[in-house]
C-alpha atoms as a PDB file:
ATOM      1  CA  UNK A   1      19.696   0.343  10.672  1.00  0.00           C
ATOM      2  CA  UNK A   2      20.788   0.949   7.444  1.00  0.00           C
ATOM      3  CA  UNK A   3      22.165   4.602   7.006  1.00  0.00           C
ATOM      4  CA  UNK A   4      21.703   5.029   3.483  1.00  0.00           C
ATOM      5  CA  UNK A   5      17.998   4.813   3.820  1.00  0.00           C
ATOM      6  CA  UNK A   6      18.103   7.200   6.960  1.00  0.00           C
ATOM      7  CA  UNK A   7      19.916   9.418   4.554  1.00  0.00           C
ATOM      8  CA  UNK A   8      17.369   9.711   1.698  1.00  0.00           C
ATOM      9  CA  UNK A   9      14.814   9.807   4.217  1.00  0.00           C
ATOM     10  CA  UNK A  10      16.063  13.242   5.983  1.00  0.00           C
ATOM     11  CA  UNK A  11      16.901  14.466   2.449  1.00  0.00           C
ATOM     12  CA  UNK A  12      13.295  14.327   1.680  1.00  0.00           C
ATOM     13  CA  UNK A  13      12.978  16.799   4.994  1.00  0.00           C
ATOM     14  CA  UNK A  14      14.809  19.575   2.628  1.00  0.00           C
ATOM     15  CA  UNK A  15      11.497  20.001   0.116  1.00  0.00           C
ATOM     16  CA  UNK A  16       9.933  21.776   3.860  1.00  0.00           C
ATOM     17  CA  UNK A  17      12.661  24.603   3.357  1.00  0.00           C
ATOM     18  CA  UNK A  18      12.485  24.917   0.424  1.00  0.00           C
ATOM     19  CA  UNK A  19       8.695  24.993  -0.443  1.00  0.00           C
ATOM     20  CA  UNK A  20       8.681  27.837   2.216  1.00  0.00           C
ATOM     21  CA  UNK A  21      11.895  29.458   0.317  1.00  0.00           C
ATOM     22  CA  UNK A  22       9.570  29.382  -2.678  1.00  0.00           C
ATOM     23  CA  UNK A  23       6.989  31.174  -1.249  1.00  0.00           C
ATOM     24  CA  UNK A  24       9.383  33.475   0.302  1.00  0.00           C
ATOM     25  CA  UNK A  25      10.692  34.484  -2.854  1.00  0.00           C
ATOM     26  CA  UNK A  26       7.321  34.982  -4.150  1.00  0.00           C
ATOM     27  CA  UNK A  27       5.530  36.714  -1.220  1.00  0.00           C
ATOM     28  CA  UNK A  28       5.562  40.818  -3.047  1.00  0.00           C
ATOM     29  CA  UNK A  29       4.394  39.594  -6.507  1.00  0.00           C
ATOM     30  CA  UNK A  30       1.253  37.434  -4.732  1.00  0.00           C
ATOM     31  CA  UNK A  31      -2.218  37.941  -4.945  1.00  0.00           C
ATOM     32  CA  UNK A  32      -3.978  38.199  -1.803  1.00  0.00           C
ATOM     33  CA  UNK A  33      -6.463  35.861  -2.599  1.00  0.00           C
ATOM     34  CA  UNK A  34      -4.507  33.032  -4.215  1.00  0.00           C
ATOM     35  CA  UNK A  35      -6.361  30.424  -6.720  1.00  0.00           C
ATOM     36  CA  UNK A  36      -5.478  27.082  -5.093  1.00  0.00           C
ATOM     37  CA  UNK A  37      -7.277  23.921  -7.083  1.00  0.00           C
ATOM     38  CA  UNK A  38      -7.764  23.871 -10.255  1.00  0.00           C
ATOM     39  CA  UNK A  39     -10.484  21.312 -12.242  1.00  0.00           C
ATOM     40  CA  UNK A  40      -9.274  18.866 -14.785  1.00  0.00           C
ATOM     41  CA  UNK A  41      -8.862  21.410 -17.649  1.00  0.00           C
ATOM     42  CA  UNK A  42      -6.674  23.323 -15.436  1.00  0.00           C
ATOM     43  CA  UNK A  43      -9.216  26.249 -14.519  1.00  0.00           C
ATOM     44  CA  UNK A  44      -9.218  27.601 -11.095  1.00  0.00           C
ATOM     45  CA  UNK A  45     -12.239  26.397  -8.468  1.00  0.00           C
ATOM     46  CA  UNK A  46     -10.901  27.437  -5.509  1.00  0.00           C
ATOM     47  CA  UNK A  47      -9.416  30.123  -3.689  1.00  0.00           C
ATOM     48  CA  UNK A  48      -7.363  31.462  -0.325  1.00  0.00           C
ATOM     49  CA  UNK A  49      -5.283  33.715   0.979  1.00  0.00           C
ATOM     50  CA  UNK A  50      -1.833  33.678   0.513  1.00  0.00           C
ATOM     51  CA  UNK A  51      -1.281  33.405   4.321  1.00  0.00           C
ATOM     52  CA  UNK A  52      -3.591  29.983   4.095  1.00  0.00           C
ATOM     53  CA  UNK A  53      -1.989  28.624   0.960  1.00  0.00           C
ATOM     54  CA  UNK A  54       1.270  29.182   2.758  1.00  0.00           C
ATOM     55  CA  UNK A  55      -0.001  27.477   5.686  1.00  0.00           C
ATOM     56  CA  UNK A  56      -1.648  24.531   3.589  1.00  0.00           C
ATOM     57  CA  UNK A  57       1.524  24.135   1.667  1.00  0.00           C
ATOM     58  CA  UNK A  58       3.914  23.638   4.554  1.00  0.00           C
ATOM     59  CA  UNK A  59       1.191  21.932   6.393  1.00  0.00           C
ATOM     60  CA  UNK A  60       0.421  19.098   3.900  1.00  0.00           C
ATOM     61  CA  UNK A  61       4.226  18.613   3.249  1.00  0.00           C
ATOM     62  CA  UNK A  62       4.751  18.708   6.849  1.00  0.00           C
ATOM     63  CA  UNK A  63       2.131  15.582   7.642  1.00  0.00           C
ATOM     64  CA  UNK A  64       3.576  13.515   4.689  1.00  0.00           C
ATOM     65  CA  UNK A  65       6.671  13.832   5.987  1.00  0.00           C
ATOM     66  CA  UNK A  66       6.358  13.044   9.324  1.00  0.00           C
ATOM     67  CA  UNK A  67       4.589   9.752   8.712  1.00  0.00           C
ATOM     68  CA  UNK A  68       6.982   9.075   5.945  1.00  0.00           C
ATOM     69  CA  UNK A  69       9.480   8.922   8.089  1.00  0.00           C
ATOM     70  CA  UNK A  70       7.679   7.145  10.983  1.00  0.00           C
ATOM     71  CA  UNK A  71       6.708   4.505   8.520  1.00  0.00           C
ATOM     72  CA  UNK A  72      10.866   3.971   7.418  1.00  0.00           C
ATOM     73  CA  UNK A  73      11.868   4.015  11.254  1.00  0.00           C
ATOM     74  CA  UNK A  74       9.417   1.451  12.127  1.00  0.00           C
ATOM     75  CA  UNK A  75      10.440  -0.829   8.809  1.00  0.00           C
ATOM     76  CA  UNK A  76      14.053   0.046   9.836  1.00  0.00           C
ATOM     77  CA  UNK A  77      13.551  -1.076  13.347  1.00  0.00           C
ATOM     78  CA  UNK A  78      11.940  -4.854  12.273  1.00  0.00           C
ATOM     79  CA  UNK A  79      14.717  -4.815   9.779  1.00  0.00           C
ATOM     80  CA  UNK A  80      12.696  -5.191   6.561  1.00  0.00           C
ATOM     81  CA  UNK A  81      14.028  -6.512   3.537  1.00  0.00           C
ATOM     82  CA  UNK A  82      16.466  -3.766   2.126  1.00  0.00           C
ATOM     83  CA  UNK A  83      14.397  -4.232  -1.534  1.00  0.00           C
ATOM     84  CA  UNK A  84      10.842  -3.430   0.195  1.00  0.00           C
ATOM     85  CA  UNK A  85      12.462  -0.600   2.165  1.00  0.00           C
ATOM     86  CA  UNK A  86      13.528   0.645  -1.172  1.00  0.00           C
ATOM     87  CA  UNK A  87      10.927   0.117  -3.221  1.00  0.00           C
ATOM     88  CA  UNK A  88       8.167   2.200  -0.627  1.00  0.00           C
ATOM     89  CA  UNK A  89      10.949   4.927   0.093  1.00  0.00           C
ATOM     90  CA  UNK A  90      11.220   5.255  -3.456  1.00  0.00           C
ATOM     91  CA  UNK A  91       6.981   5.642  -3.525  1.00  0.00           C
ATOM     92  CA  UNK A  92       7.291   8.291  -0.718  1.00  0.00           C
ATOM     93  CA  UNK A  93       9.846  10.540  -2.511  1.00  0.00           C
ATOM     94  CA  UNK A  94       7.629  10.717  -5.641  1.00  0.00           C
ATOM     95  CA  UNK A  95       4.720  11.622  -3.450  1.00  0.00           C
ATOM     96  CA  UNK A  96       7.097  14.186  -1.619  1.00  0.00           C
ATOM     97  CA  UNK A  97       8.231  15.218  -5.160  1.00  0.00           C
ATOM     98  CA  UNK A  98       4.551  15.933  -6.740  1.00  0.00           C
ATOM     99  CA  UNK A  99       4.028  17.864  -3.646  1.00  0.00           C
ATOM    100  CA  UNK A 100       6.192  20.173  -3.867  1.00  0.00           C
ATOM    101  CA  UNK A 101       5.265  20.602  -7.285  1.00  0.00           C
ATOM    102  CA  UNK A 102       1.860  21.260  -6.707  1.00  0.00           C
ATOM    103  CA  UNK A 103       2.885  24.086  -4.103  1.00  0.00           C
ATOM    104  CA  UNK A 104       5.039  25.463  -6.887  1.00  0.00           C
ATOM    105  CA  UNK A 105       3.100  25.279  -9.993  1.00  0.00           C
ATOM    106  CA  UNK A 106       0.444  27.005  -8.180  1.00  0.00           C
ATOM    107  CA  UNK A 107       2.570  29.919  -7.064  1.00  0.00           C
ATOM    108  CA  UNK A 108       3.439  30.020 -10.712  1.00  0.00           C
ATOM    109  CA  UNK A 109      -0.086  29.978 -11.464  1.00  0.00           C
ATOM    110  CA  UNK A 110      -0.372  33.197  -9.522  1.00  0.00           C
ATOM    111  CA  UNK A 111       3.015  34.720 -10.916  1.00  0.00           C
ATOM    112  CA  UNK A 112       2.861  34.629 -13.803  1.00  0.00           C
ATOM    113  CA  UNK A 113      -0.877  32.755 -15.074  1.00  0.00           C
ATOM    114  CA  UNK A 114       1.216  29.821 -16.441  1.00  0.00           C
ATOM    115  CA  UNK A 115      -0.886  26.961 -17.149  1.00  0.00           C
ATOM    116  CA  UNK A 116      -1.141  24.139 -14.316  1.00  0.00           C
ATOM    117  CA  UNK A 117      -0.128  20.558 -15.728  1.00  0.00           C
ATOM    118  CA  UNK A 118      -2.659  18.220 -14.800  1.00  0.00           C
ATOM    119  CA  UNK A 119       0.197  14.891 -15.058  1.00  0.00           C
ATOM    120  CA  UNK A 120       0.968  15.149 -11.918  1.00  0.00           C
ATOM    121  CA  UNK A 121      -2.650  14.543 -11.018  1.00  0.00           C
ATOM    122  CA  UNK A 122      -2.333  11.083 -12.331  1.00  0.00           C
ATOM    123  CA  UNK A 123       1.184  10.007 -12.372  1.00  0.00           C
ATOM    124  CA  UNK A 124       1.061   8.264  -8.801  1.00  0.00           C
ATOM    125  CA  UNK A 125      -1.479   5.802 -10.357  1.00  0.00           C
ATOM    126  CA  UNK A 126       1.689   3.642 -12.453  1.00  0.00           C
ATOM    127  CA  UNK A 127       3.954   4.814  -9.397  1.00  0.00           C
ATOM    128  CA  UNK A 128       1.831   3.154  -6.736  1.00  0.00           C
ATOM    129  CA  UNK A 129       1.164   0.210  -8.716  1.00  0.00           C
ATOM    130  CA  UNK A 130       5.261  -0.091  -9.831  1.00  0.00           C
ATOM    131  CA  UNK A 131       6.061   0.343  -6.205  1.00  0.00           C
ATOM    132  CA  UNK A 132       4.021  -1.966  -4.611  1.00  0.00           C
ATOM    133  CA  UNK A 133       4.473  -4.951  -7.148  1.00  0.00           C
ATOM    134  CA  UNK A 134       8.340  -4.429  -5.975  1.00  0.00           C
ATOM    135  CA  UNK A 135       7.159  -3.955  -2.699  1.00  0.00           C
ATOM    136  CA  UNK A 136       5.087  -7.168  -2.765  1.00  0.00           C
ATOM    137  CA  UNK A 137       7.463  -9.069  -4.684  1.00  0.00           C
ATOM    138  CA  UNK A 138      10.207  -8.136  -1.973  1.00  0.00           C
ATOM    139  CA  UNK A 139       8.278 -10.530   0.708  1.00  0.00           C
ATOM    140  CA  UNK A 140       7.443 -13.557  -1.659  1.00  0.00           C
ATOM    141  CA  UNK A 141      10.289 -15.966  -1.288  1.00  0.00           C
ATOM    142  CA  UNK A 142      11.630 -18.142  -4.078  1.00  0.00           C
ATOM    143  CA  UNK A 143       8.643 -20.629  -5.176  1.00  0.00           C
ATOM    144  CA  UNK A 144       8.506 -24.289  -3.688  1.00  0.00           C
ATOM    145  CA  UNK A 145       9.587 -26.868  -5.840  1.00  0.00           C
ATOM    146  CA  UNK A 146       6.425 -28.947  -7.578  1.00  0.00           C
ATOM    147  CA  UNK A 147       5.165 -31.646  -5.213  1.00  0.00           C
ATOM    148  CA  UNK A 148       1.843 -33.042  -4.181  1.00  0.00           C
ATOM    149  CA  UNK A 149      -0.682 -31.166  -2.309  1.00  0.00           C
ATOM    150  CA  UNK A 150      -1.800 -31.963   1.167  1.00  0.00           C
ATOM    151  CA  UNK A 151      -4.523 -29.842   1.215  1.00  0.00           C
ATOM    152  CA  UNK A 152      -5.850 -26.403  -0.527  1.00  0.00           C
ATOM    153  CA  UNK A 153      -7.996 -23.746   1.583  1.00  0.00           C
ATOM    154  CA  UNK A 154      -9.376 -20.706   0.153  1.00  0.00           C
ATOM    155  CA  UNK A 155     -10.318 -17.830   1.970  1.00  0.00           C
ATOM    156  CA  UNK A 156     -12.818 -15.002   0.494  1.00  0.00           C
ATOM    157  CA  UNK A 157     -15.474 -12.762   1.308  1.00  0.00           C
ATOM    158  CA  UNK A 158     -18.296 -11.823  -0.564  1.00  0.00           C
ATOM    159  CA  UNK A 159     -19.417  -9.109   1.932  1.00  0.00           C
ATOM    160  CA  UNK A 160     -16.091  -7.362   1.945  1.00  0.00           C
ATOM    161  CA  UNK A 161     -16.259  -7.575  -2.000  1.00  0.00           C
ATOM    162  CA  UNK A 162     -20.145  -6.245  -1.669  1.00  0.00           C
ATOM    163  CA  UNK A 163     -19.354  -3.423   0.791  1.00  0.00           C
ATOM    164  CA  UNK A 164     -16.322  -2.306  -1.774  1.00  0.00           C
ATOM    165  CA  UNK A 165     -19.293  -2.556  -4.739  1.00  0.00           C
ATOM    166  CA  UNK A 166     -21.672  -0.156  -3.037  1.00  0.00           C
ATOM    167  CA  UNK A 167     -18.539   2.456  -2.839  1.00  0.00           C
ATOM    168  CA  UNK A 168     -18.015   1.687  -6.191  1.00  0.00           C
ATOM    169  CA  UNK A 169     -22.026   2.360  -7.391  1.00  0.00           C
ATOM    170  CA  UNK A 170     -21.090   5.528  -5.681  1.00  0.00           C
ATOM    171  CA  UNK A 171     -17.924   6.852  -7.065  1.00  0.00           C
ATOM    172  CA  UNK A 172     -19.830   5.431 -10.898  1.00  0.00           C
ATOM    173  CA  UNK A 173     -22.729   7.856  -9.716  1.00  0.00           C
ATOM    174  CA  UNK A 174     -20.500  10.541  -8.889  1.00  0.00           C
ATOM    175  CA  UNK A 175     -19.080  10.294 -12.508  1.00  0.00           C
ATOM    176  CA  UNK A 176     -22.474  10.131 -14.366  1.00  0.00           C
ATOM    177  CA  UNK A 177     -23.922  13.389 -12.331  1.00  0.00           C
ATOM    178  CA  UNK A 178     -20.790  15.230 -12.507  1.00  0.00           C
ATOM    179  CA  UNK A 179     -20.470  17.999 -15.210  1.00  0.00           C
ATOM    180  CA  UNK A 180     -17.258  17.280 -17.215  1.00  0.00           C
ATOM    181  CA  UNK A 181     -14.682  18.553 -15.199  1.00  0.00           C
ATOM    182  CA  UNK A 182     -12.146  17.227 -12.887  1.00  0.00           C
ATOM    183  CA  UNK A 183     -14.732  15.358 -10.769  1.00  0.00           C
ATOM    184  CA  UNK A 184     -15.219  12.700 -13.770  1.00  0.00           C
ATOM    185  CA  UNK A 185     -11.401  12.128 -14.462  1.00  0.00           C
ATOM    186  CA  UNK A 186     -10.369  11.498 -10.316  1.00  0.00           C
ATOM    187  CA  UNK A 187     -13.516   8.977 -10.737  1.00  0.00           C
ATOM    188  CA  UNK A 188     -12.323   7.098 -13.010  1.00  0.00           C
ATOM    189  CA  UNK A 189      -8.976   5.925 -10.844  1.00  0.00           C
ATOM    190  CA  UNK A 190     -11.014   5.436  -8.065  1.00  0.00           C
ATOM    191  CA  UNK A 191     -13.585   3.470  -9.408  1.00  0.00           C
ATOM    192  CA  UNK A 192     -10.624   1.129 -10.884  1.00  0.00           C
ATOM    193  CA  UNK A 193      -9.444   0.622  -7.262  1.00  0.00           C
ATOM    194  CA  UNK A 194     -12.802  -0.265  -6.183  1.00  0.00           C
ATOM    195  CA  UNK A 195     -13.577  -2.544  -8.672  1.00  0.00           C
ATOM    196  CA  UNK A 196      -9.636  -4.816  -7.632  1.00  0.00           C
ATOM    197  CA  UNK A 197     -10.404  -4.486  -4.314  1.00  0.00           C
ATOM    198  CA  UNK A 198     -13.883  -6.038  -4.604  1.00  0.00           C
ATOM    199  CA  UNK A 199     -12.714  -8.501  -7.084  1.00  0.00           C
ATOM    200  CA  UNK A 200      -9.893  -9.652  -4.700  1.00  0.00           C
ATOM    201  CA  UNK A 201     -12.209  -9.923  -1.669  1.00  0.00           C
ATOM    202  CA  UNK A 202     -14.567 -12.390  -4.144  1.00  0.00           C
ATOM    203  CA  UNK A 203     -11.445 -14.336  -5.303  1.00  0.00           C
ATOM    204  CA  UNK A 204      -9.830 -14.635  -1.628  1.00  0.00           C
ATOM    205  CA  UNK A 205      -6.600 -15.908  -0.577  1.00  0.00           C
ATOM    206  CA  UNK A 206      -6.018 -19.632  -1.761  1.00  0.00           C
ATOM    207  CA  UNK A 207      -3.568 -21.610   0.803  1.00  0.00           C
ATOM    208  CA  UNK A 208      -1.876 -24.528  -0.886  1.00  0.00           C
ATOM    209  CA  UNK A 209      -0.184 -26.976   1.656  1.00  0.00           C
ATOM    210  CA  UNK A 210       2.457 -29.559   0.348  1.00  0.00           C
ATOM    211  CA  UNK A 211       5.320 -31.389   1.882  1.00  0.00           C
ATOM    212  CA  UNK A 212       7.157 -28.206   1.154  1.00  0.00           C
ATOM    213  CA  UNK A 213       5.725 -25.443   2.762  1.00  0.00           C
ATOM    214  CA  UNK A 214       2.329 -23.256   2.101  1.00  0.00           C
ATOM    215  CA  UNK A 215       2.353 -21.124  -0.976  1.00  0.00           C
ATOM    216  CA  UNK A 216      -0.076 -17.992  -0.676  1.00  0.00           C
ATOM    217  CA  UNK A 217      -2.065 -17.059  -4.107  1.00  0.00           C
ATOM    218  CA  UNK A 218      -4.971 -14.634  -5.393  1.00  0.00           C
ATOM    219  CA  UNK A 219      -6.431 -14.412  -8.683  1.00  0.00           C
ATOM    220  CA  UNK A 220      -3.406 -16.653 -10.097  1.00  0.00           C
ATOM    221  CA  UNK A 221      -0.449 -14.748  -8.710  1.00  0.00           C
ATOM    222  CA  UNK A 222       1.726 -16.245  -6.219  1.00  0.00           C
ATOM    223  CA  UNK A 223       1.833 -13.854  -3.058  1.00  0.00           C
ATOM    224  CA  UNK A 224       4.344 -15.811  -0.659  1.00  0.00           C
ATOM    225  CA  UNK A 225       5.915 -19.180  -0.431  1.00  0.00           C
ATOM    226  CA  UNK A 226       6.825 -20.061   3.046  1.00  0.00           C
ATOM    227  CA  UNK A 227       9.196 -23.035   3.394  1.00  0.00           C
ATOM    228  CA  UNK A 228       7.963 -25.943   6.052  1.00  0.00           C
ATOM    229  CA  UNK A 229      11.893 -25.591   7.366  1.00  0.00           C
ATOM    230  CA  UNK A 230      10.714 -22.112   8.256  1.00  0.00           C
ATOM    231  CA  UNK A 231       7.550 -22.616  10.178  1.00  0.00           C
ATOM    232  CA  UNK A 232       8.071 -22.404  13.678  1.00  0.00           C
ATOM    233  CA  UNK A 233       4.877 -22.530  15.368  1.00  0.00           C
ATOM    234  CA  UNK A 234       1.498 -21.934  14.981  1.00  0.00           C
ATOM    235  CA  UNK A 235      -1.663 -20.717  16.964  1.00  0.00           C
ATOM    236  CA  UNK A 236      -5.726 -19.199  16.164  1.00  0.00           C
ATOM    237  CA  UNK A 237      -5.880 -15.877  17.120  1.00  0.00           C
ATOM    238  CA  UNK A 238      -8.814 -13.150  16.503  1.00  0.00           C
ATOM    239  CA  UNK A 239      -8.384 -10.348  13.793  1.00  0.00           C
ATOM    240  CA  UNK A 240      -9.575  -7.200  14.845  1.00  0.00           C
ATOM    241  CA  UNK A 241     -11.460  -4.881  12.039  1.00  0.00           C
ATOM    242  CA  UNK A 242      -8.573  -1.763  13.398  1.00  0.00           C
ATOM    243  CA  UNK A 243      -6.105  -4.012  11.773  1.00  0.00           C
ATOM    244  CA  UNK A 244      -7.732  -3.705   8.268  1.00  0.00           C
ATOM    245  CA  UNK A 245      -8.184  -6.353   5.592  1.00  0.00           C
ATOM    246  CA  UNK A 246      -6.678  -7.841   2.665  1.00  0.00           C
ATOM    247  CA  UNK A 247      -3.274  -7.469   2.015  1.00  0.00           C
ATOM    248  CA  UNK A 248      -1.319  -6.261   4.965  1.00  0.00           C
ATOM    249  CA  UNK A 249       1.685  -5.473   7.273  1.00  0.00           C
ATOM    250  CA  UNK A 250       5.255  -3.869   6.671  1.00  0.00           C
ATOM    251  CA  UNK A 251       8.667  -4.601   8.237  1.00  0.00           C
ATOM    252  CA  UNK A 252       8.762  -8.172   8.872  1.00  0.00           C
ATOM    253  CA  UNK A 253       4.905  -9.494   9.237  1.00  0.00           C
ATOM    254  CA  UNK A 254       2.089  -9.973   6.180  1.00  0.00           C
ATOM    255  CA  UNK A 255      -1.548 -11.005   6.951  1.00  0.00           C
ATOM    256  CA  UNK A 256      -3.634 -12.666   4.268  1.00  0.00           C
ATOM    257  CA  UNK A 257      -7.596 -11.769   5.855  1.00  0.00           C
ATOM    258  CA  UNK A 258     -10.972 -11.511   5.013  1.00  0.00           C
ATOM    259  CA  UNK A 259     -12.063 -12.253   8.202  1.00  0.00           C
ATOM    260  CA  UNK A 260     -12.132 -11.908  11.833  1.00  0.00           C
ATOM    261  CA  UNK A 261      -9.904 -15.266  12.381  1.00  0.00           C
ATOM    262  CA  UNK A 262      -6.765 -15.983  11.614  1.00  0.00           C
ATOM    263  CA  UNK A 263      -3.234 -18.397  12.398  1.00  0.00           C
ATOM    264  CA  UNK A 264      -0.359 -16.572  13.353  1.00  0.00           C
ATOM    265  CA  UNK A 265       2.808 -18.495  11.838  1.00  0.00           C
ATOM    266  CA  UNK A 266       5.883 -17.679  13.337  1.00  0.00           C
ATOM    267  CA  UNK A 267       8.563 -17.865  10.781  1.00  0.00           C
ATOM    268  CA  UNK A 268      12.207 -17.490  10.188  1.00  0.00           C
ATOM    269  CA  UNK A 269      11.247 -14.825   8.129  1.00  0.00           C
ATOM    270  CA  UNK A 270       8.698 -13.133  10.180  1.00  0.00           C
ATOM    271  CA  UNK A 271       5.342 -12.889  11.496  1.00  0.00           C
ATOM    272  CA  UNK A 272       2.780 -14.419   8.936  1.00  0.00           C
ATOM    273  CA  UNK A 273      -1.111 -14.274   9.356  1.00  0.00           C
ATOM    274  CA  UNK A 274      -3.650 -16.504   7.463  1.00  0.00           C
ATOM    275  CA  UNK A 275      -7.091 -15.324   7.277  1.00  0.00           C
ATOM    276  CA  UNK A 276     -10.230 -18.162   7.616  1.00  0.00           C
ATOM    277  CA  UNK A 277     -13.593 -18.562   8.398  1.00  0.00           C
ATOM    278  CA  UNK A 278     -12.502 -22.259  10.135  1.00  0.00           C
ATOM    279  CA  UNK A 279      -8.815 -21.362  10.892  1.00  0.00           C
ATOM    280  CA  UNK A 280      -8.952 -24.899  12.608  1.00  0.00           C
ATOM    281  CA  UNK A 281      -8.444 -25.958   8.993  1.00  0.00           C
ATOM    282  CA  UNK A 282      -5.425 -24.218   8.414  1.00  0.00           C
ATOM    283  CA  UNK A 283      -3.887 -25.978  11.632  1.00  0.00           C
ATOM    284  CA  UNK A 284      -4.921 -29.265  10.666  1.00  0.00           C
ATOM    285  CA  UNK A 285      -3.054 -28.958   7.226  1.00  0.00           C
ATOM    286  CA  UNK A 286       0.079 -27.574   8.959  1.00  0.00           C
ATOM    287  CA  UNK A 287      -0.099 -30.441  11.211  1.00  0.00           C
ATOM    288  CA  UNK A 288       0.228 -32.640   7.972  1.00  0.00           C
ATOM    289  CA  UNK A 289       3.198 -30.495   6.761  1.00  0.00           C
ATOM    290  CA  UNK A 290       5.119 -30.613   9.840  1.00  0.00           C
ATOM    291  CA  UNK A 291       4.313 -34.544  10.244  1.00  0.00           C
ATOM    292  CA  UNK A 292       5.616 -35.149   6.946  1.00  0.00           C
ATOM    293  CA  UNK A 293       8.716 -33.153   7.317  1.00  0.00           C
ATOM    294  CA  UNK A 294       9.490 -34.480  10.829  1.00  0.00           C
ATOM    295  CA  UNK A 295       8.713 -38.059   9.217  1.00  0.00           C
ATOM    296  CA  UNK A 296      11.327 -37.400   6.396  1.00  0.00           C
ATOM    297  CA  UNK A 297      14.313 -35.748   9.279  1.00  0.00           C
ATOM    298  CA  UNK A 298      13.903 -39.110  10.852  1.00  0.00           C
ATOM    299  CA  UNK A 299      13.800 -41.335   7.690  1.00  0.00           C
ATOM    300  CA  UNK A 300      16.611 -43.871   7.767  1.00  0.00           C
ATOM    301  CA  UNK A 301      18.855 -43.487   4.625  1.00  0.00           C
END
């Protein structure tokens, strides 16, 4: 395992101490009945007691901590790429970080009636989004050289992308009745979220199969380029709706799925799943690769 990243994970473990040392410090000069969340314009809307923000506090750091570090063990233990082990540790800290300023610009609040920034609010949106195109881009592979295609599959859903719409009718509701206040700002983030998830569910995942490997895409962007020299066997397996859809996995496995079918590639690099409707279709065109490349190992010279 590699120790730096078991070191910067139990550092993280040091903002529990110290968000309690915070409140320690700041225990006498306390309300008892603390103001706790604040709207968009930084006003309070809700209150507690300073026992149960205290408890909150530690609590909420406490859970994000714990699966934190759960989630670096188990990418440790499959020995994910040291970039994409990087790149979500880095993701975790921020979230770590914000939380602990939360806890203490709300004691502050209380203090001393100093104003609460709403930045942090917003500032995991470019985080997450910085983070997980690193994260993403850690698991691609370098891009196949040009050659002609065997065969291209594409794998969407439209009811995925329609059940993602009627959340997002909801969250545009929830904007439009809402009085201008915090409620209409956090809708506007989650709206956008809705609106890429449905429009990746309508795209899909296109599979393009040449002599060279498969290259995963959506909506243009490459996702992963898997050489044939890497593909070590193949099978049809089911895809359970516990295992969630789109874009997933860490450590050393990614699925591709829409769906409730999918081939399991074993790879040099890992565990690789390809969602589709008629996964037979996706064998077939593997078939062709792995002809091909056992036709050119065999090639006289």
């Amino acid at each position: 395992m590699n120790r730096k990243i078991q070191v910067v994970t139990w550092l993280m473990w040091l903002v529990l101490p110290l968000t309690a040392l915070r409140f320690w410090w700041a225990w006498d000069g306390l309300p008892a009945r603390m103001a706790t969340h604040f709207n968009a314009s930084g006003q309070p809307n809700g209150w507690m007691t300073r026992q149960a923000a205290l408890e909150f506090g530690l609590g909420m750091t406490l859970l994000f901590l714990v699966v934190f570090t759960v989630i670096s063990y188990v990418l440790q233990r499959q020995k994910a790429s040291d970039v994409g082990s990087w790149a979500l540790l880095g993701l975790f800290a921020v979230v770590v970080g914000v939380i602990y300023q939360g806890n203490s610009s709300i004691l502050d609040y209380n203090l001393t009636g100093e104003p609460i920034s709403i930045i942090t609010r917003f500032v995991l949106i470019p985080v997450v989004i910085v983070f997980t195109a690193i994260f993403l881009g850690a698991k691609r592979g370098k891009a196949l050289s040009e050659a002609a295609l065997i065969a291209e599959e594409k794998h969407a859903s439209l009811l995925m992308g329609f059940v993602v719409l009627i959340v997002l009718v909801g969250v545009l509701a929830a904007f439009a009745s809402a009085p201008p206040s915090g409620a209409r700002w956090v809708a506007i983030p989650v709206g956008l979220l809705c609106a890429a998830v449905a429009a990746f569910a309508w795209s899909g995942f296109q599979y393009r199969f040449s002599p060279q490997g498969v290259e995963i895409r959506t909506l243009g962007m490459r996702l992963r380029s898997i050489p044939a020299t890497e593909i070590q066997e193949y099978s049809i397996e089911g895809w359970s709706l516990l295992r969630g859809y789109g874009i997933r996995g860490i450590g050393n496995y990614r699925a591709y799925v829409w769906g409730n079918k999918v081939v399991h590639l074993r790879t040099a690099q890992g565990d690789v799943y390809l969602g589709h409707d008629q996964p037979e279709k996706i064998v077939r065109d593997l078939d062709m690769i792995r002809n091909n490349h056992q036709g050119h190992e065999v090639a006289p010279s």
